[in-house]
PDB file of N, CA and C in Angstrom:
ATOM      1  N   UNK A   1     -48.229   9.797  31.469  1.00  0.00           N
ATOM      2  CA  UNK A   1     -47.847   8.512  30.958  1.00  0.00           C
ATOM      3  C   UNK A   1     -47.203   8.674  29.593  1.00  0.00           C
ATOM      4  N   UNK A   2     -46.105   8.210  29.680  1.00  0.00           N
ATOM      5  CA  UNK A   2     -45.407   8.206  28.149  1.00  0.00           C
ATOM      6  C   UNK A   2     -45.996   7.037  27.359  1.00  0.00           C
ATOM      7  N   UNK A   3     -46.200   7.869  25.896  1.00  0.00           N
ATOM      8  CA  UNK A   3     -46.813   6.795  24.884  1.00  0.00           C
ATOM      9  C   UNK A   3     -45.762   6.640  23.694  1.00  0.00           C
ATOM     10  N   UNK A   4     -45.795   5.720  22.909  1.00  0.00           N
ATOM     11  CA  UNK A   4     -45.130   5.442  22.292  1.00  0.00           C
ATOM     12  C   UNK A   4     -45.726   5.077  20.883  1.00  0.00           C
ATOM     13  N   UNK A   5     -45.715   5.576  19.540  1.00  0.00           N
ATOM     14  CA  UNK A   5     -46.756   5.096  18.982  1.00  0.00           C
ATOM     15  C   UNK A   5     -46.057   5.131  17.660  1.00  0.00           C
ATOM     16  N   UNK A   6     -46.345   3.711  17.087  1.00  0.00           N
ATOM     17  CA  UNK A   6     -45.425   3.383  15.888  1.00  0.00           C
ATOM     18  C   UNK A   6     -45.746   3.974  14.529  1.00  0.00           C
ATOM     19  N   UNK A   7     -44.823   4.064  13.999  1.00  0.00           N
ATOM     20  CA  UNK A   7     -45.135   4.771  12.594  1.00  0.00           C
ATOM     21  C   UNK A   7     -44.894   3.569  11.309  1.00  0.00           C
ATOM     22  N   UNK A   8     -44.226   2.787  12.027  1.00  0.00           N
ATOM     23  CA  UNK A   8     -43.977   1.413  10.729  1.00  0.00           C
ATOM     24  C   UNK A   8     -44.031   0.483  11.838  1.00  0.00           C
ATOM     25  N   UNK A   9     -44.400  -0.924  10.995  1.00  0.00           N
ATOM     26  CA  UNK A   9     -44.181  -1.830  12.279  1.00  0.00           C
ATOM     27  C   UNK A   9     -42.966  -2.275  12.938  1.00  0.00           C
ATOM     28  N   UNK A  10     -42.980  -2.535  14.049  1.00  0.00           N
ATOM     29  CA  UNK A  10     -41.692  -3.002  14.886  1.00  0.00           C
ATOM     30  C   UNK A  10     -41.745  -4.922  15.048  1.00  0.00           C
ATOM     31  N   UNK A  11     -40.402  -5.159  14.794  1.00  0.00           N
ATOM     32  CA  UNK A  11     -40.754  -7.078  15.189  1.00  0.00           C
ATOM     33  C   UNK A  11     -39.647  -7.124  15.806  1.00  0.00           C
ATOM     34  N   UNK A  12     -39.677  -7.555  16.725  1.00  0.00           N
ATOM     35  CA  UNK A  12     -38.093  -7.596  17.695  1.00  0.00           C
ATOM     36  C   UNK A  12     -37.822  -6.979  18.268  1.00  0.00           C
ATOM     37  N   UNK A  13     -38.149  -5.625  18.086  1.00  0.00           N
ATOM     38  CA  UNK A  13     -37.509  -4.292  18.940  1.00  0.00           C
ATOM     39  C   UNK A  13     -37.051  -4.385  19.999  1.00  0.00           C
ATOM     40  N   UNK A  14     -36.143  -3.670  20.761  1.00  0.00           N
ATOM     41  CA  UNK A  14     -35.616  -3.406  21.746  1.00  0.00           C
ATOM     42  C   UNK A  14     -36.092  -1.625  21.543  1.00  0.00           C
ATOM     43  N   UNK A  15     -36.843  -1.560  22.946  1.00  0.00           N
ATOM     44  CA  UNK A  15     -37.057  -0.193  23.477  1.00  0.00           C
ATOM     45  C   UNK A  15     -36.274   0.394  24.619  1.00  0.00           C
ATOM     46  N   UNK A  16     -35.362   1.512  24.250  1.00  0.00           N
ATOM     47  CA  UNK A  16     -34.696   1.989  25.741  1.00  0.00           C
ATOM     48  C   UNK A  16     -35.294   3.351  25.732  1.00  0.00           C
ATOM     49  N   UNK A  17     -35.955   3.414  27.832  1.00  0.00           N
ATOM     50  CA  UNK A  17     -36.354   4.594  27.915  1.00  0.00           C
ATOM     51  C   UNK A  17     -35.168   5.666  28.603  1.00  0.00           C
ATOM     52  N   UNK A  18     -34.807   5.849  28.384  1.00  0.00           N
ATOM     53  CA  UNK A  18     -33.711   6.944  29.442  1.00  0.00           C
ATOM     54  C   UNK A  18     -34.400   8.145  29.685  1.00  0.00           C
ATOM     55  N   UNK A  19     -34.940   8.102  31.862  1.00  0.00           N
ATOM     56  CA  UNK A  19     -35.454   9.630  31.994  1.00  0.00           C
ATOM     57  C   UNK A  19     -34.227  10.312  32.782  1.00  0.00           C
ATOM     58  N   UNK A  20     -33.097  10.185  31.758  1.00  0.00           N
ATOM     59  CA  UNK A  20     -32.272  10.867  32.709  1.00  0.00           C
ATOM     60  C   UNK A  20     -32.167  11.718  33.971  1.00  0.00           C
ATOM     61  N   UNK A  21     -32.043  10.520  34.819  1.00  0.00           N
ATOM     62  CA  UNK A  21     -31.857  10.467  36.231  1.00  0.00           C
ATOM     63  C   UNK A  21     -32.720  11.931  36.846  1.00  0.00           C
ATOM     64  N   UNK A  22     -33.838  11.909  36.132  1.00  0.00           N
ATOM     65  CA  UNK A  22     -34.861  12.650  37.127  1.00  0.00           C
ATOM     66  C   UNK A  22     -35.546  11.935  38.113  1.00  0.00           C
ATOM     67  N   UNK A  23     -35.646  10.905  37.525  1.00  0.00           N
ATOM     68  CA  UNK A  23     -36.882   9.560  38.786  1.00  0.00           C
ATOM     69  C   UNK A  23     -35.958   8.490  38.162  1.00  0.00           C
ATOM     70  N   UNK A  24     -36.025   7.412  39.663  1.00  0.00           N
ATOM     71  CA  UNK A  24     -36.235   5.753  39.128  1.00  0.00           C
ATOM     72  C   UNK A  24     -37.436   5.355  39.176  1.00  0.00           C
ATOM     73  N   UNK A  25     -37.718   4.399  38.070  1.00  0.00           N
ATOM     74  CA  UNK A  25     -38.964   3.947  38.208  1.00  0.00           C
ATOM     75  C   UNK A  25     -39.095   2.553  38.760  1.00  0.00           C
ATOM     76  N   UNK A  26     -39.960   2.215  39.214  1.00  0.00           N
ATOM     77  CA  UNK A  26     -40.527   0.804  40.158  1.00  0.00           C
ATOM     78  C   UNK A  26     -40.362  -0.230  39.425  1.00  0.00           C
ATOM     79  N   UNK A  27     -40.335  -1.576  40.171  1.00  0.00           N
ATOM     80  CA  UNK A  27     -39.989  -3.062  39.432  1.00  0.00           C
ATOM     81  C   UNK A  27     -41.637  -3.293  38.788  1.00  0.00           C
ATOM     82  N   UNK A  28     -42.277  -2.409  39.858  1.00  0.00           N
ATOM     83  CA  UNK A  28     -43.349  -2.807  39.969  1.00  0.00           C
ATOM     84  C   UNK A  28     -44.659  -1.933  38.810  1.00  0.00           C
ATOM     85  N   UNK A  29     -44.310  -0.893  38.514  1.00  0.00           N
ATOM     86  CA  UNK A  29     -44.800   0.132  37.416  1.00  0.00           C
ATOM     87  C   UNK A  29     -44.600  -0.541  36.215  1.00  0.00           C
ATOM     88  N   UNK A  30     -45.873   0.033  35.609  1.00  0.00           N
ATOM     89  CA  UNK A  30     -46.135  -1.149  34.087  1.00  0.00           C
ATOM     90  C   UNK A  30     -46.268  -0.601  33.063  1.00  0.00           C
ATOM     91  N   UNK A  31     -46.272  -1.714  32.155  1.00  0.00           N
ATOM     92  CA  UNK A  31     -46.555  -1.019  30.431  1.00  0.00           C
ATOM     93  C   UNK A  31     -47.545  -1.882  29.988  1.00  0.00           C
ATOM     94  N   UNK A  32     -48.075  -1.115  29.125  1.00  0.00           N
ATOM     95  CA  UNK A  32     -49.196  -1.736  28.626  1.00  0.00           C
ATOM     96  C   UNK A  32     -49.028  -1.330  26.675  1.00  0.00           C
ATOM     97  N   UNK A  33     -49.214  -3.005  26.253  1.00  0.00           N
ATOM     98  CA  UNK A  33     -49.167  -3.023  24.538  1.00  0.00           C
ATOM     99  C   UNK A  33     -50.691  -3.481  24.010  1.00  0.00           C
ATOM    100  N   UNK A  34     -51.574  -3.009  23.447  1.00  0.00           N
ATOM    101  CA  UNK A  34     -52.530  -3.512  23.440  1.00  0.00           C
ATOM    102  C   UNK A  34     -52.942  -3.739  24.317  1.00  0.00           C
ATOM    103  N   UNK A  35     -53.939  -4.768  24.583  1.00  0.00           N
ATOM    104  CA  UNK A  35     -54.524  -4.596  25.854  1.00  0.00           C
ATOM    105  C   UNK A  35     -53.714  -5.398  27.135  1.00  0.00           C
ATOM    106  N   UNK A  36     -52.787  -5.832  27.060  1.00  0.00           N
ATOM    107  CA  UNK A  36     -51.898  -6.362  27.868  1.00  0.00           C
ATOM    108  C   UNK A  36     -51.009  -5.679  28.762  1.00  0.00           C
ATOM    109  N   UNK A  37     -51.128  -6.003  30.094  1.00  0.00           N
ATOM    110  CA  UNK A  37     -50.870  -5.224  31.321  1.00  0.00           C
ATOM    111  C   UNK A  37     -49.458  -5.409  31.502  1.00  0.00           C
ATOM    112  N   UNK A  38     -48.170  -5.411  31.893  1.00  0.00           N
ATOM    113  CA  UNK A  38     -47.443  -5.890  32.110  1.00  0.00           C
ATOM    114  C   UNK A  38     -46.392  -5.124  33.512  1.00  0.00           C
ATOM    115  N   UNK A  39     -45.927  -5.354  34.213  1.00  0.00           N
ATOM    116  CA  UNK A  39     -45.070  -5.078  35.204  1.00  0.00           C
ATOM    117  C   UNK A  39     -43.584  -5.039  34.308  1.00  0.00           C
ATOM    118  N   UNK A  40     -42.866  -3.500  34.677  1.00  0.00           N
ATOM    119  CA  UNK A  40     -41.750  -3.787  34.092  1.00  0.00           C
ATOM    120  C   UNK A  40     -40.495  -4.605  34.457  1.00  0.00           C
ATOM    121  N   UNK A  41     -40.520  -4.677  35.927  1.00  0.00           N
ATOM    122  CA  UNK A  41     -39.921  -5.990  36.334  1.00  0.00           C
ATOM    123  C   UNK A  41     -38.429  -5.009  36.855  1.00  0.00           C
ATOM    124  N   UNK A  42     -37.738  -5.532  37.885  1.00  0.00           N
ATOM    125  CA  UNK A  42     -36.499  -4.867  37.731  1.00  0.00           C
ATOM    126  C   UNK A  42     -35.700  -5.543  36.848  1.00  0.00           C
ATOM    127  N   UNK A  43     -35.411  -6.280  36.299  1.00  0.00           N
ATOM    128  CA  UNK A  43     -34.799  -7.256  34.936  1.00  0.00           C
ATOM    129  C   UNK A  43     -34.603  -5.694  34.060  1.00  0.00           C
ATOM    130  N   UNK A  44     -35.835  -5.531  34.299  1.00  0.00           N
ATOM    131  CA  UNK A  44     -35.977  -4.545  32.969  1.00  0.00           C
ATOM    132  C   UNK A  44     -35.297  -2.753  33.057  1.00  0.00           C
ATOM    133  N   UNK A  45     -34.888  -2.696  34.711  1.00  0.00           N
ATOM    134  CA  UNK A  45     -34.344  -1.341  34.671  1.00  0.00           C
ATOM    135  C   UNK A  45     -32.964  -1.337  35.423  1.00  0.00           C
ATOM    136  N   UNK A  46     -32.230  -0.315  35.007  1.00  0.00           N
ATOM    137  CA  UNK A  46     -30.755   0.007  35.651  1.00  0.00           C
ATOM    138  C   UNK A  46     -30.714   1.638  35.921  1.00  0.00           C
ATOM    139  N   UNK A  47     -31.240   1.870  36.842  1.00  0.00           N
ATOM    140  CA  UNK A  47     -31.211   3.215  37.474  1.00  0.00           C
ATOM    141  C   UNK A  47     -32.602   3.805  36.777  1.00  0.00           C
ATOM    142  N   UNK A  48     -31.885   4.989  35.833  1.00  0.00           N
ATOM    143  CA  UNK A  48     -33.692   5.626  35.426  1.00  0.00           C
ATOM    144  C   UNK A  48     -33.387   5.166  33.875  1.00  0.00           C
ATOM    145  N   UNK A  49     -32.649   4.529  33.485  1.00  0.00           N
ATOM    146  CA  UNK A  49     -33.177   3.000  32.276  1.00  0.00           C
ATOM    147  C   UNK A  49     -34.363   2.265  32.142  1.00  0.00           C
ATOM    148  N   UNK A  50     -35.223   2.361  31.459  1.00  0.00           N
ATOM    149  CA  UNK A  50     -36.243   1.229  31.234  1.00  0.00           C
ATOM    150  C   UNK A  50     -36.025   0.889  30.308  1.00  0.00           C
ATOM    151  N   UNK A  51     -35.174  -0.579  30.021  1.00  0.00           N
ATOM    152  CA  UNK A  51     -35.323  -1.497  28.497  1.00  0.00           C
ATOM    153  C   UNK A  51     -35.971  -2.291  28.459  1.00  0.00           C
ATOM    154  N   UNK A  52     -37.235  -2.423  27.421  1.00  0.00           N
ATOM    155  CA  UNK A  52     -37.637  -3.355  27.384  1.00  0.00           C
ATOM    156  C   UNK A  52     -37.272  -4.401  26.174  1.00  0.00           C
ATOM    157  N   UNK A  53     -37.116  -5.514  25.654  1.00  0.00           N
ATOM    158  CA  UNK A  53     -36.599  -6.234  24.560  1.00  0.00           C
ATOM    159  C   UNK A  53     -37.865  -6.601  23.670  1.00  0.00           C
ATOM    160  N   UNK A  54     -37.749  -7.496  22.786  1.00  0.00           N
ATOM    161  CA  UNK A  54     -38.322  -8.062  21.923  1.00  0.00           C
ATOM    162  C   UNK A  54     -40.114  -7.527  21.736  1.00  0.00           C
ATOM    163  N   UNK A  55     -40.276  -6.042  21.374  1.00  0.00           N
ATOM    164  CA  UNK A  55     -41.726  -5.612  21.506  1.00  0.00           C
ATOM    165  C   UNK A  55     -41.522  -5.454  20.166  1.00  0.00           C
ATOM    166  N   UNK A  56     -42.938  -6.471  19.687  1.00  0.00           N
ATOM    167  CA  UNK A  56     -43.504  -6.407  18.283  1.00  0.00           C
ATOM    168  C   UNK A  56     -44.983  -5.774  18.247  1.00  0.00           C
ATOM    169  N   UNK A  57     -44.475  -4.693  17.549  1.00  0.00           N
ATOM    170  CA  UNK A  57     -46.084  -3.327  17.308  1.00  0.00           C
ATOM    171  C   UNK A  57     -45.856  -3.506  15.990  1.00  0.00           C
ATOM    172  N   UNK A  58     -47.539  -3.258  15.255  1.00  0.00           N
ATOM    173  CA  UNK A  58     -47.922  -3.008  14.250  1.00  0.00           C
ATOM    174  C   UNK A  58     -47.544  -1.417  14.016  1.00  0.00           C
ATOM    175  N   UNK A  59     -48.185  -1.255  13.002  1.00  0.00           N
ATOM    176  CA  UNK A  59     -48.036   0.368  13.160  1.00  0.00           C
ATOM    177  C   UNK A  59     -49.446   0.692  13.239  1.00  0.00           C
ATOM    178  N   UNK A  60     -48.993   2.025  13.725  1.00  0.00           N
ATOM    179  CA  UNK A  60     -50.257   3.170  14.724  1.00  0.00           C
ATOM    180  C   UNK A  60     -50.540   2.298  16.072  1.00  0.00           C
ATOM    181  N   UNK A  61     -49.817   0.808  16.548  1.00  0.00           N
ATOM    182  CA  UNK A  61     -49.998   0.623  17.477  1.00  0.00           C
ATOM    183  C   UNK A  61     -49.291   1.238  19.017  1.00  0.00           C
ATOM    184  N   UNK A  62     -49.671   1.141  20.357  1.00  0.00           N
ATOM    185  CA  UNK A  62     -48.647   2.047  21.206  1.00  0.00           C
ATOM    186  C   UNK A  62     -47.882   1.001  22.402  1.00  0.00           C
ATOM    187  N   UNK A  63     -47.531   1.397  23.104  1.00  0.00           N
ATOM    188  CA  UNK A  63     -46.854   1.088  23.962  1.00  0.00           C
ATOM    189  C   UNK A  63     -47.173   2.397  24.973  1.00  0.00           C
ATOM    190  N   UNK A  64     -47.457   1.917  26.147  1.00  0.00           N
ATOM    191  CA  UNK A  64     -47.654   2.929  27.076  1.00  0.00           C
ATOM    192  C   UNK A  64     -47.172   2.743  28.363  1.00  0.00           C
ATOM    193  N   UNK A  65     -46.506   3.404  28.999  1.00  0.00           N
ATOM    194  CA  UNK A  65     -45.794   2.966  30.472  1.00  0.00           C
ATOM    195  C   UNK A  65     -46.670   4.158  31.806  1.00  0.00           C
ATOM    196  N   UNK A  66     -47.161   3.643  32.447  1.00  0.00           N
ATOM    197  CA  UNK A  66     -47.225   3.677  33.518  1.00  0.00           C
ATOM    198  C   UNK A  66     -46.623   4.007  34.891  1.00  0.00           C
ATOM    199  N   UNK A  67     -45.944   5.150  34.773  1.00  0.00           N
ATOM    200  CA  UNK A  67     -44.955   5.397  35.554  1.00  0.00           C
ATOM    201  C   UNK A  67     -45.370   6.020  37.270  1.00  0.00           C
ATOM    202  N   UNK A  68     -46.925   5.761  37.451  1.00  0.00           N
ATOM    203  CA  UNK A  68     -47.394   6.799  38.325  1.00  0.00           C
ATOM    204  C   UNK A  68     -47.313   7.850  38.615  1.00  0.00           C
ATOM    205  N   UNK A  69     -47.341   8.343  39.955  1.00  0.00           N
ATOM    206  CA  UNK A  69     -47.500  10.221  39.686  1.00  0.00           C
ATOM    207  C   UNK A  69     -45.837  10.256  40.546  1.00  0.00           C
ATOM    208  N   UNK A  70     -45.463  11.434  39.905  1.00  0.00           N
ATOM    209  CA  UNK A  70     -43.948  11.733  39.802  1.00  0.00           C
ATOM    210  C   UNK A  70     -44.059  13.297  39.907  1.00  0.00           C
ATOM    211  N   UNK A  71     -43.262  14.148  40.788  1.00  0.00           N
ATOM    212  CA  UNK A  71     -43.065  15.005  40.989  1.00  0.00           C
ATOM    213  C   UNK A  71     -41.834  15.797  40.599  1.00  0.00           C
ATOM    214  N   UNK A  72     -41.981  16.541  39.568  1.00  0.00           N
ATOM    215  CA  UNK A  72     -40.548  16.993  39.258  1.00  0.00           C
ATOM    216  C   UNK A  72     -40.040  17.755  40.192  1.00  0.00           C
ATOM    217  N   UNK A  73     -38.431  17.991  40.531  1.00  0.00           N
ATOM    218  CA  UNK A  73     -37.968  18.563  41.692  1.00  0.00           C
ATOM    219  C   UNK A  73     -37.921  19.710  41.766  1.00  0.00           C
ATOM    220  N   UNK A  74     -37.868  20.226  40.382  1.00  0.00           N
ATOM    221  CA  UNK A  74     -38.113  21.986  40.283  1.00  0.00           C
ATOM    222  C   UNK A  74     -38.673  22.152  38.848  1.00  0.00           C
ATOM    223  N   UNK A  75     -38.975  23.333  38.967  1.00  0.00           N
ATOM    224  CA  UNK A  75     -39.833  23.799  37.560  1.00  0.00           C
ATOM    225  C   UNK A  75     -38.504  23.826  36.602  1.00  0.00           C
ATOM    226  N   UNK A  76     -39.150  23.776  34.990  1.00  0.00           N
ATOM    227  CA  UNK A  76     -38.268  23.782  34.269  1.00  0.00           C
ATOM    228  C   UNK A  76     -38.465  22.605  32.867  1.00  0.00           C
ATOM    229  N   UNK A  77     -37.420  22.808  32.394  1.00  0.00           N
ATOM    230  CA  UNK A  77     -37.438  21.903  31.127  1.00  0.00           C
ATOM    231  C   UNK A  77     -36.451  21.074  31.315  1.00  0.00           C
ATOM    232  N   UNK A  78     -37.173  19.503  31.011  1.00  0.00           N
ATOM    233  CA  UNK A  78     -36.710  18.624  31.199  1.00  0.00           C
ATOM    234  C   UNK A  78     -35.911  17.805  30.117  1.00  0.00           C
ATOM    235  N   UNK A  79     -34.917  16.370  29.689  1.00  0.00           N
ATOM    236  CA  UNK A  79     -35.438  16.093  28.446  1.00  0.00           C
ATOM    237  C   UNK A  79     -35.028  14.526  28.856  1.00  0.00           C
ATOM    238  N   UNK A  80     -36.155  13.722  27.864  1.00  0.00           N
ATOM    239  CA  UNK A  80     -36.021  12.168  28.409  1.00  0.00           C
ATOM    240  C   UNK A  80     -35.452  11.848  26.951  1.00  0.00           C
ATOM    241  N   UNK A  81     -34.749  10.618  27.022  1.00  0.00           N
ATOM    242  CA  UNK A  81     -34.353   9.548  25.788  1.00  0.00           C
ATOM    243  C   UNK A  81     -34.850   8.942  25.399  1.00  0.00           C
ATOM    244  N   UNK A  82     -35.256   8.395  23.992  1.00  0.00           N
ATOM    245  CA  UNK A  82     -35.862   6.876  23.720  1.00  0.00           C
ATOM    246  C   UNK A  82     -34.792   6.698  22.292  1.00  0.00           C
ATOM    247  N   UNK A  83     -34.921   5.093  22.487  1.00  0.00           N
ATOM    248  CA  UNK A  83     -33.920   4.583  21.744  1.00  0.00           C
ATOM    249  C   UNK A  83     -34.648   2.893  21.337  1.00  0.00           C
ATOM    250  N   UNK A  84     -35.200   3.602  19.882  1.00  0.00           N
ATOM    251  CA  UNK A  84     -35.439   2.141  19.342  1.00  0.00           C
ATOM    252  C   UNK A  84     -34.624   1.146  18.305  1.00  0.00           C
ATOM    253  N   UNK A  85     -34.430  -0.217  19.256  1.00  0.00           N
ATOM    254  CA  UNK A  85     -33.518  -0.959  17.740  1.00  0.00           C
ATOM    255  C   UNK A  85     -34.062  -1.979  17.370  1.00  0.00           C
ATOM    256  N   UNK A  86     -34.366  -1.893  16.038  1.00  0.00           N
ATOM    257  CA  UNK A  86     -35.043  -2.703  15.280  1.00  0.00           C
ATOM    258  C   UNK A  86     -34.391  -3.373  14.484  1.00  0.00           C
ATOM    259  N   UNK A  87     -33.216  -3.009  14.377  1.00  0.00           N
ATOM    260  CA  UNK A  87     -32.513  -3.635  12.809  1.00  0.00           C
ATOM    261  C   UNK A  87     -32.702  -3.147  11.762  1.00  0.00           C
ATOM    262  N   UNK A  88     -33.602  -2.316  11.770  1.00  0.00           N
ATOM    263  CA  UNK A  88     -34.041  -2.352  10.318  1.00  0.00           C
ATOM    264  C   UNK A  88     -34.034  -0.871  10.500  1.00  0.00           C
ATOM    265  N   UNK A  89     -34.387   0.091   9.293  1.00  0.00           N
ATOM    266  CA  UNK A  89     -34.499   1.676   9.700  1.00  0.00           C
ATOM    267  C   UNK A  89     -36.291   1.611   9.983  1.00  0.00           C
ATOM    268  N   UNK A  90     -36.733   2.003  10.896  1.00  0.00           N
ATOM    269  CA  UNK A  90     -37.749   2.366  11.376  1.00  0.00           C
ATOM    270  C   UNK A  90     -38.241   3.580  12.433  1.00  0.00           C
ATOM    271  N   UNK A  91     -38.885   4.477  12.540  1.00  0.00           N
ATOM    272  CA  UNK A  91     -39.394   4.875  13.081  1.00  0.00           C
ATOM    273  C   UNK A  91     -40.392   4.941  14.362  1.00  0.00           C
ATOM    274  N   UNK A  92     -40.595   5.972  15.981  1.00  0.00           N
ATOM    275  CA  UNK A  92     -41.656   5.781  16.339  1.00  0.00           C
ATOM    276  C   UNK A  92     -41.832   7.264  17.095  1.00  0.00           C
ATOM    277  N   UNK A  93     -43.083   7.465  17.149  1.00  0.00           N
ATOM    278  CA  UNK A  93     -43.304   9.107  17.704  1.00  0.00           C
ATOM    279  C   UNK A  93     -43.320   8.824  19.461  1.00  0.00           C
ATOM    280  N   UNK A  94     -43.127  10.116  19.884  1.00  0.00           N
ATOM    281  CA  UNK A  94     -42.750   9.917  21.113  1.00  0.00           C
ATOM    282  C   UNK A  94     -43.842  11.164  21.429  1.00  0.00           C
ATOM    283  N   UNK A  95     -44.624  10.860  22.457  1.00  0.00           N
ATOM    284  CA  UNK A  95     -45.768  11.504  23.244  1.00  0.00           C
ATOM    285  C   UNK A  95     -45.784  11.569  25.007  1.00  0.00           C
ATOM    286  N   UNK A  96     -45.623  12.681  25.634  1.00  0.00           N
ATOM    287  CA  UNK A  96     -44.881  13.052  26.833  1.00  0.00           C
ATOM    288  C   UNK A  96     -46.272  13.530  27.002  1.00  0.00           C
ATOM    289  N   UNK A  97     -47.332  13.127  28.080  1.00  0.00           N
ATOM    290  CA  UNK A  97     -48.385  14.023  28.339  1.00  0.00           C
ATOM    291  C   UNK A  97     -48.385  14.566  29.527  1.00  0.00           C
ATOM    292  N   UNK A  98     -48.817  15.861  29.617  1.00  0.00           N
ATOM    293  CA  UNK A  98     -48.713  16.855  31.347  1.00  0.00           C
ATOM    294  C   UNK A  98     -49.907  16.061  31.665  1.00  0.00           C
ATOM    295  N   UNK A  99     -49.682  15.423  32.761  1.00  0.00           N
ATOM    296  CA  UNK A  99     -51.417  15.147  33.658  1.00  0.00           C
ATOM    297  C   UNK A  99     -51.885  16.282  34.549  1.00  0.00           C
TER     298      UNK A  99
END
């Protein structure tokens, strides 16, 4: 599950995930901000794009997506995108965990 975890706060943000076109992910696969569950919706993706809009995190707060279990097609090194716009200069760490 990719985490997302702020280093300053975010108000407005727009989050883009780009897993360059290794997987699409589901309308139906979720994120979770705090304790809030959410479905990413297909609204929210265009191929292996996940944008989500207007996510307001404190800082040290996360964002976590839910992508279920995913099989990479061959061994190797991979590399995904994230792209936060805030308006403002801000920061957020990006956490890729092997399950």
């Amino acid at each position: 599950m990719p985490k997302f975890l702020t280093t300053q706060p975010l108000k407005n943000a727009t989050l883009t995930f780009d897993l360059n076109d290794v997987f699409t992910p589901d309308a139906t696969d979720l994120y979770y901000i705090a304790s809030d569950r959410n479905e990413i919706g297909a609204d929210k993706i265009n191929g292996s794009v996940i944008t989500i809009p207007n996510i307001t995190l404190g800082k040290g707060q996360l964002i976590i997506f839910d992508l279920g279990s995913y099989t990479m097609p061959t061994a190797g090194t991979y590399k995904f995108f994230v792209t936060v716009d805030s308006k403002h200069t801000q920061e957020m760490v990006l956490d890729i965990t092997k399950n």
